[in-house]
C-alpha atoms as a PDB file:
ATOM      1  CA  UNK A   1      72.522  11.292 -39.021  1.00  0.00           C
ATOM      2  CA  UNK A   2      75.524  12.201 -37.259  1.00  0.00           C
ATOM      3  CA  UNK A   3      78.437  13.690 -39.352  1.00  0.00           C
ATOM      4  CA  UNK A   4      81.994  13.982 -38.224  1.00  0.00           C
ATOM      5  CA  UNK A   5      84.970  15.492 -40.632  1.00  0.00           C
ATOM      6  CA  UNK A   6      88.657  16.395 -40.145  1.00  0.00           C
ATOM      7  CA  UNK A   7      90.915  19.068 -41.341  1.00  0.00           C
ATOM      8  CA  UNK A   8      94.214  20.292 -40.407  1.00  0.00           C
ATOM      9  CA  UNK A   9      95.082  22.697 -38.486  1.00  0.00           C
ATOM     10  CA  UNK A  10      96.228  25.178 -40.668  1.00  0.00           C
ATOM     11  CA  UNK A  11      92.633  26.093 -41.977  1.00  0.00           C
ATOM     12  CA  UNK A  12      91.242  26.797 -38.602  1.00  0.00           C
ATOM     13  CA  UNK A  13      90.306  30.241 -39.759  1.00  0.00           C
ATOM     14  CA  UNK A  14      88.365  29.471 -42.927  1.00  0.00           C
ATOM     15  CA  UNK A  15      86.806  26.620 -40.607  1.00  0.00           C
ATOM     16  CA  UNK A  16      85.942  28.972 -38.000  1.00  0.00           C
ATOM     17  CA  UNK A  17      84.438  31.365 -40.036  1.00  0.00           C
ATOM     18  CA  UNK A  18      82.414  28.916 -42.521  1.00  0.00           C
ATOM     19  CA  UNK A  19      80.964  27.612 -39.408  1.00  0.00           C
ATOM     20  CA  UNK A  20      79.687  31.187 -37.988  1.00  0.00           C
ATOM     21  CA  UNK A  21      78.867  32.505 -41.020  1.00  0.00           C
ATOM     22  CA  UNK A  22      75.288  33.231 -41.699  1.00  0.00           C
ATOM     23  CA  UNK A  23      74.219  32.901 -37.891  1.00  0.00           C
ATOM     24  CA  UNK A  24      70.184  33.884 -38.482  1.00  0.00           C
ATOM     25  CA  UNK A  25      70.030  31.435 -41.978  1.00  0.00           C
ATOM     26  CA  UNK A  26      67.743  28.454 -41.535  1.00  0.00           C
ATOM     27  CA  UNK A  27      70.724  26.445 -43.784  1.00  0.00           C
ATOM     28  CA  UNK A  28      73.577  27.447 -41.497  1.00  0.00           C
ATOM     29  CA  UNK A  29      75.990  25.916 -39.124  1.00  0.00           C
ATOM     30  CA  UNK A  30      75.578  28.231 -36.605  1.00  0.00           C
ATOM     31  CA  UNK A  31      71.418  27.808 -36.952  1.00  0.00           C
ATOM     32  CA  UNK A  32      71.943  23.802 -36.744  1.00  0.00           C
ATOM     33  CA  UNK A  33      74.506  23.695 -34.109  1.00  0.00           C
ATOM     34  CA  UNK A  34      77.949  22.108 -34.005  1.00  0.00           C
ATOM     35  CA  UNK A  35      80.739  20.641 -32.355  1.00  0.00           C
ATOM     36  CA  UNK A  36      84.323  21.830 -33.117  1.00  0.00           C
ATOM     37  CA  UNK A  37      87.182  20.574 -31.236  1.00  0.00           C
ATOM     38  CA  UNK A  38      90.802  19.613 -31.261  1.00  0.00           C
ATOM     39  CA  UNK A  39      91.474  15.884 -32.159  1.00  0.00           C
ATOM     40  CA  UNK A  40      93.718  14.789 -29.227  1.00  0.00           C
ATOM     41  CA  UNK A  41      91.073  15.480 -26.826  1.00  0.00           C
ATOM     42  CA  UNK A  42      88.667  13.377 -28.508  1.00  0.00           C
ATOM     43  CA  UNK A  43      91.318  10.410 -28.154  1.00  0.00           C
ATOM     44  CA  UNK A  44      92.274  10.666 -32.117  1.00  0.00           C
ATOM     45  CA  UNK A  45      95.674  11.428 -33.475  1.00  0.00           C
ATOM     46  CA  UNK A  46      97.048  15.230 -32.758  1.00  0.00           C
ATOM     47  CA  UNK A  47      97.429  18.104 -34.701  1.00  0.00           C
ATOM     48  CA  UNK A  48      93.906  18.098 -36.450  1.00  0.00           C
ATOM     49  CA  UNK A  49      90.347  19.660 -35.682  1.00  0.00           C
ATOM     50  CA  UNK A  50      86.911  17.823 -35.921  1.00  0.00           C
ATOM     51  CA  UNK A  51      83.679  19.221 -37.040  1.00  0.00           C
ATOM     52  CA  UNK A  52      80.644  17.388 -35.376  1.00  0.00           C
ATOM     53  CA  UNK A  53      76.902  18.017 -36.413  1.00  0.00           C
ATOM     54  CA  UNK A  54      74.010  16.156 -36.869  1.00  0.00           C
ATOM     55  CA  UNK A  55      71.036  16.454 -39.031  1.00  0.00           C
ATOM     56  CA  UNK A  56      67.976  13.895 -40.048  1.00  0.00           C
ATOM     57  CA  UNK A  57      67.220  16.670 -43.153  1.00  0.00           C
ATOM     58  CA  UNK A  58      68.840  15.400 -45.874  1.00  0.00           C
ATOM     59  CA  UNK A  59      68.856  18.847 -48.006  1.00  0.00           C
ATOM     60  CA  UNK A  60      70.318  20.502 -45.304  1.00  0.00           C
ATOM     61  CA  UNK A  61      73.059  17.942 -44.803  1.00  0.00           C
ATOM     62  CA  UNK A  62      74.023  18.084 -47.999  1.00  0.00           C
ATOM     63  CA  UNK A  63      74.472  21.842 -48.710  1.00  0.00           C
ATOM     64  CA  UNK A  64      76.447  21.728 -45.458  1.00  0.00           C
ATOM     65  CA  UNK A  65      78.508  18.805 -46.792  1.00  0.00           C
ATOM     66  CA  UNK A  66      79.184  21.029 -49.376  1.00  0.00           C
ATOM     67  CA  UNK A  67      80.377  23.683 -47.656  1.00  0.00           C
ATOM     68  CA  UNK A  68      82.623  21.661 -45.626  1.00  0.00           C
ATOM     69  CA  UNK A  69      84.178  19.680 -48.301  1.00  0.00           C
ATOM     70  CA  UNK A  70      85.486  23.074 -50.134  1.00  0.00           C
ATOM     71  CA  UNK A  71      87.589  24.048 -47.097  1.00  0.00           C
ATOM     72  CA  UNK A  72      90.950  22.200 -48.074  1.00  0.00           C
ATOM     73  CA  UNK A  73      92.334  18.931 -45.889  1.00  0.00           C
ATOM     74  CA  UNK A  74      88.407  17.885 -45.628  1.00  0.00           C
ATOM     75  CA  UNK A  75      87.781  14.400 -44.467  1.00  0.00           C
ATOM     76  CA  UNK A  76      85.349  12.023 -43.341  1.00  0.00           C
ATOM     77  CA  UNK A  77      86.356   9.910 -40.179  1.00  0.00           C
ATOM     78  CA  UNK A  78      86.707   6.453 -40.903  1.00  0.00           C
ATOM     79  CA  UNK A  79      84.332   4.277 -38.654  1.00  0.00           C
ATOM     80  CA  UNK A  80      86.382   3.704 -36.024  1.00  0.00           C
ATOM     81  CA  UNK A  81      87.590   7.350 -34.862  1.00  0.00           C
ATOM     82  CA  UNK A  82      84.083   8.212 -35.413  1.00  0.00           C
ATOM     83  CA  UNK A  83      83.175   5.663 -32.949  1.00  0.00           C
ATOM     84  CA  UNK A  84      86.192   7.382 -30.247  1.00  0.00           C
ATOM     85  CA  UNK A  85      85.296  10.921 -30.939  1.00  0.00           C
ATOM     86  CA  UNK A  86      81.408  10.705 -30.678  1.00  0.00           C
ATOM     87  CA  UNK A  87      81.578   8.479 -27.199  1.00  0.00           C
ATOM     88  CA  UNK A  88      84.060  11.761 -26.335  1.00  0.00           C
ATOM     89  CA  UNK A  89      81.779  14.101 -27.660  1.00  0.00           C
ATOM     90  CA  UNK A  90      78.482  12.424 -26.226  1.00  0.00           C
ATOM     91  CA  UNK A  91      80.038  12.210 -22.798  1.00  0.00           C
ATOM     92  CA  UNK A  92      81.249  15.830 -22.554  1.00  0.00           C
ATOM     93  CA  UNK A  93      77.317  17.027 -23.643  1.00  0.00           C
ATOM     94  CA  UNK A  94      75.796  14.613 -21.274  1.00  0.00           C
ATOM     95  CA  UNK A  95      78.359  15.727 -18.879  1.00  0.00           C
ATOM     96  CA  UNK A  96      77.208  19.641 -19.496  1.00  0.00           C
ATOM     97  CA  UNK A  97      73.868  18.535 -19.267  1.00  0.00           C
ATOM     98  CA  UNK A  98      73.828  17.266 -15.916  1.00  0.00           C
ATOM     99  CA  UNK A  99      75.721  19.776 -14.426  1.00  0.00           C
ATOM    100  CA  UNK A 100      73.401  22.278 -15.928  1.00  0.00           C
ATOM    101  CA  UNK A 101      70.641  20.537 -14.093  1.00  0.00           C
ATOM    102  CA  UNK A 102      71.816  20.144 -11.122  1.00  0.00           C
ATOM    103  CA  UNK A 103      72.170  24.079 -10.846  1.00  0.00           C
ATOM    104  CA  UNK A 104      68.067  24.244 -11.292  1.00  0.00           C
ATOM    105  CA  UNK A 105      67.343  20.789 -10.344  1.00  0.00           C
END
């Protein structure tokens, strides 16, 4: 599944350093991988940040939700921005991915 959440700016650091804490932990962000980004970019209303991950392990998504939902100003995208920010999201890494191969290809 593909999870995207919101919070305001003002707890970047908190975000920031749930996200890269525990880097070696099978159960962390930084193990999984994720997406943070500023919301205007992603074509969603200013001022906020977006945290993007995705997990099929339901234990794992869980704990994270967790995690996330105890930083203050946590919340889930409604369907729609989802929709915006993960065609944003999915270009830029298909984007990266190309270029990447076209340096080896």
């Amino acid at each position: 599944m593909k999870y995207l959440y919101q919070f305001e700016q003002k707890v970047k650091k908190e975000l920031e350093a749930l996200l890269t804490k525990d880097p070696y932990a099978d159960d962390s962000f930084a193990r999984l991988g994720y997406v943070l980004k500023e919301s205007k970019p992603l074509g969603l209303k200013g001022g906020f940040l977006v945290v993007y991950f995705k997990t099929e392990d339901e234990k794992l998504s869980n704990k994270l939700l967790a995690e996330l939902k105890a930083v203050p100003t946590c919340t889930e995208l409604t369907t729609a921005d989802k929709e915006t920010a993960l065609k944003s999201i999915e270009a830029e890494e298909e984007n990266a991915a190309s270029g990447f191969g076209t340096i080896f290809g």
